[in-house]
Protein backbone atom coordinates (compact mmCIF):
# COMPACT_ATOMS: atom_id res chain seq x y z
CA UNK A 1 97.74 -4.90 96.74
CA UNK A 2 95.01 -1.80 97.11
CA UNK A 3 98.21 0.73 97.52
CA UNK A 4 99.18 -0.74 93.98
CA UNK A 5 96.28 -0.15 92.24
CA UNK A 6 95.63 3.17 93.54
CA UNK A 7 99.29 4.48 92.68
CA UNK A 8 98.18 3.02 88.63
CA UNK A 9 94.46 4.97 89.33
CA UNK A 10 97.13 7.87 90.25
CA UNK A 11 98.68 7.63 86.50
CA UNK A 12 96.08 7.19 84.94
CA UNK A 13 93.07 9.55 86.61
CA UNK A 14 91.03 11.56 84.57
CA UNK A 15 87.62 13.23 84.58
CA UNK A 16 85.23 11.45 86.05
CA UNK A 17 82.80 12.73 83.39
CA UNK A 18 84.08 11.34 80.47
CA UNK A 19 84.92 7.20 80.31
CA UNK A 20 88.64 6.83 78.90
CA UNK A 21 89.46 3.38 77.78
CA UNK A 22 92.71 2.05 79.40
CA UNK A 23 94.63 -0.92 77.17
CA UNK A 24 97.42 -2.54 79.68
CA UNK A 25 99.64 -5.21 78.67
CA UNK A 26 100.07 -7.56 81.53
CA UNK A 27 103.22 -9.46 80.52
CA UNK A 28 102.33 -13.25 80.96
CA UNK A 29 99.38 -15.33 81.26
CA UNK A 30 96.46 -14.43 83.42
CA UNK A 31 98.31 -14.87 86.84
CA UNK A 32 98.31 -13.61 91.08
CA UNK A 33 100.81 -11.28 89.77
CA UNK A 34 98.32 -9.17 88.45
CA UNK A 35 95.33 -9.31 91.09
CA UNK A 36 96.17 -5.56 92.14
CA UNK A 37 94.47 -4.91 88.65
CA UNK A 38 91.72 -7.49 89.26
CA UNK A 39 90.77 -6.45 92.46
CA UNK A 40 90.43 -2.96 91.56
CA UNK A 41 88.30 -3.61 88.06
CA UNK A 42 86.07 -6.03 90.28
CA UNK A 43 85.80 -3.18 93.02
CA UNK A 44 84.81 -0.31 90.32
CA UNK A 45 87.92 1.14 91.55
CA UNK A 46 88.94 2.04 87.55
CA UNK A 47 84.97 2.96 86.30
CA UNK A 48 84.94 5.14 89.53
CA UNK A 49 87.27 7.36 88.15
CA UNK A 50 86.17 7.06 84.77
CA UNK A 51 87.89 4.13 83.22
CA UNK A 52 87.68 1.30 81.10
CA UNK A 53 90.43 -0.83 81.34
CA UNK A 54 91.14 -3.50 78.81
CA UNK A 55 94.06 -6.20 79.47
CA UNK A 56 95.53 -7.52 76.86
CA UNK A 57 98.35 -10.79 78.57
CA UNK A 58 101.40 -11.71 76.35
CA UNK A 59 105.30 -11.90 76.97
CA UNK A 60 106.85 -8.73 77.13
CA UNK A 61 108.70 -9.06 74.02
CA UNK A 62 105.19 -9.06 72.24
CA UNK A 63 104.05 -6.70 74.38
CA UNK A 64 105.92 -3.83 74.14
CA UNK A 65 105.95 -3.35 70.00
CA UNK A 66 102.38 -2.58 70.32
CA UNK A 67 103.00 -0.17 73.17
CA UNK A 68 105.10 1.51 70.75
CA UNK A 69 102.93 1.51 68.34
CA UNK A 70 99.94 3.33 70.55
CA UNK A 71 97.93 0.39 70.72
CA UNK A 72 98.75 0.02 74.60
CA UNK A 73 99.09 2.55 77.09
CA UNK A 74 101.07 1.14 79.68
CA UNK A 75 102.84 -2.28 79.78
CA UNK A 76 103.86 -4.62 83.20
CA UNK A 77 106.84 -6.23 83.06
CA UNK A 78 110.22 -6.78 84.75
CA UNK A 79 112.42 -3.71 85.25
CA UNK A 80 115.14 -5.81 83.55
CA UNK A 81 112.07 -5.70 80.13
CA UNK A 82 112.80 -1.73 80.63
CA UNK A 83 116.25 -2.31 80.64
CA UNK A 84 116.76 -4.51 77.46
CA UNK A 85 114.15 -2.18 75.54
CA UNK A 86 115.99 1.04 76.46
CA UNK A 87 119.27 -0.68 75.18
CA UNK A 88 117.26 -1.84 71.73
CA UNK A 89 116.81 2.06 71.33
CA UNK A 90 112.94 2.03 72.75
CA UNK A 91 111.67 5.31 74.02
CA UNK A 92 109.94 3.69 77.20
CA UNK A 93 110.18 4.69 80.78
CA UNK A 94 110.08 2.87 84.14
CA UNK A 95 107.39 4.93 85.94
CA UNK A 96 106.20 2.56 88.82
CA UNK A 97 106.90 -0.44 91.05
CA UNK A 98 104.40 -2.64 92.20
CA UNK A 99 105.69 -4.59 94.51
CA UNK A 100 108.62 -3.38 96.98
CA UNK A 101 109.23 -7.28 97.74
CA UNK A 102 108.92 -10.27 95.43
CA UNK A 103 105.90 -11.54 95.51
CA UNK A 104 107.32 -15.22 94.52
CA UNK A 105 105.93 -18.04 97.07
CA UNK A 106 107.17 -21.36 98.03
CA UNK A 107 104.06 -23.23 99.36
CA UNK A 108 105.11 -26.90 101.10
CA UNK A 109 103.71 -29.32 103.09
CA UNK A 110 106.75 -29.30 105.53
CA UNK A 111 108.49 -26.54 106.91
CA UNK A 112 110.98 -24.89 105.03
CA UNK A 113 113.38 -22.51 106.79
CA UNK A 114 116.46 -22.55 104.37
CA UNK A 115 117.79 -23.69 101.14
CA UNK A 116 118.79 -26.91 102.51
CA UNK A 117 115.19 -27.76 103.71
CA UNK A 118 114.59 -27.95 99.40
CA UNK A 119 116.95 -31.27 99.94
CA UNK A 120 114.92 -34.06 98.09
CA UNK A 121 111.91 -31.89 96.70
CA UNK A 122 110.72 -30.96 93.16
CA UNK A 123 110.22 -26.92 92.77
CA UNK A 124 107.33 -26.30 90.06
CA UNK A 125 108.23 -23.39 88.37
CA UNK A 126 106.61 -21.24 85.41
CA UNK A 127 109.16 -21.01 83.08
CA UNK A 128 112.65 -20.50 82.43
CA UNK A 129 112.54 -17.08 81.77
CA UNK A 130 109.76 -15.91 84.33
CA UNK A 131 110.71 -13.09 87.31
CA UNK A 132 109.87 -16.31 90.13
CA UNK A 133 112.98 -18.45 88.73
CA UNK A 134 115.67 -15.48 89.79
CA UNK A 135 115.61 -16.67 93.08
CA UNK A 136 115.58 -20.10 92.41
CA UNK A 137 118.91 -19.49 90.17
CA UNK A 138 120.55 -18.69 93.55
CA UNK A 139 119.25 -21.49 95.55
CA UNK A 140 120.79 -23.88 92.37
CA UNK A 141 124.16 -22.83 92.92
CA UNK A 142 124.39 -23.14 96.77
CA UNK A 143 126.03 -25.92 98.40
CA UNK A 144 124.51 -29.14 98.42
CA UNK A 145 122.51 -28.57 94.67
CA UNK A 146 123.26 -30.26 91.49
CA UNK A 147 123.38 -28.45 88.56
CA UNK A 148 120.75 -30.33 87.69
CA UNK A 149 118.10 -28.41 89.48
CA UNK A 150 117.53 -31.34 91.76
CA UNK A 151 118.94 -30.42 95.42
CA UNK A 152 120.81 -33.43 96.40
């Protein structure tokens, strides 16, 4: 979490004499995903080297017009978000990854070792379209899952 939010204090540094105000679009709701960004505004981390960061949350999709339009500087999303807006003809560029693992977590009351251990339980997702369902999309289509979402 701390190496992520010194590799965005990294992009962004400046003179520590001057304040430079920071607008990041954090693509969802207010959410864990983002702590690296929380803990470092809460630790001064960002005002220590002279910035003020403002967050604005939103899908992607809304997101990204107003980084195009200069009213955000950077955006957090989904590498496949780069992907689509590259192919819409958007001059944006992938320039760091956060996490070098999913950060998605199952929490139970039982163990759970393998798909198969999801037998008879309800998964609580976010969304359809949110980064934590991709590996639920795989566990749906192994043996012993209905299409249904339900594991049998």
């Amino acid at each position: 979490m701390r190496r992520a939010a010194f590799l965005l204090l990294g992009l962004l540094a400046t003179s520590a004499a001057a304040q430079r105000t920071v607008n990041i679009g954090l693509g969802y709701n207010p959410d864990v995903q983002f702590t690296p960004f929380y803990v470092a505004d809460k630790l001064g981390y960002f005002g220590a080297e002279g910035l003020k960061v403002n967050y604005q949350h939103g899908y992607v999709s809304q997101l990204l017009p107003l980084l195009l339009q200069g009213k955000l500087d950077f955006v957090v999303g989904d590498p496949e978000d780069a992907i689509f807006a590259r192919n819409q003809g958007a001059d944006v560029r992938y320039v760091m990854t956060m996490y070098q693992k999913n950060p998605v977590t199952v929490f139970s009351l039982r163990p759970l070792n393998t798909v198969q251990d999801l037998k008879g339980l309800t998964v609580g997702l976010p969304g359809p379209l949110a980064a934590p369902t991709t590996p639920f999309r795989r566990c749906w289509t192994a043996p012993g899952c209905k299409k249904a979402r339900t594991c049998a």
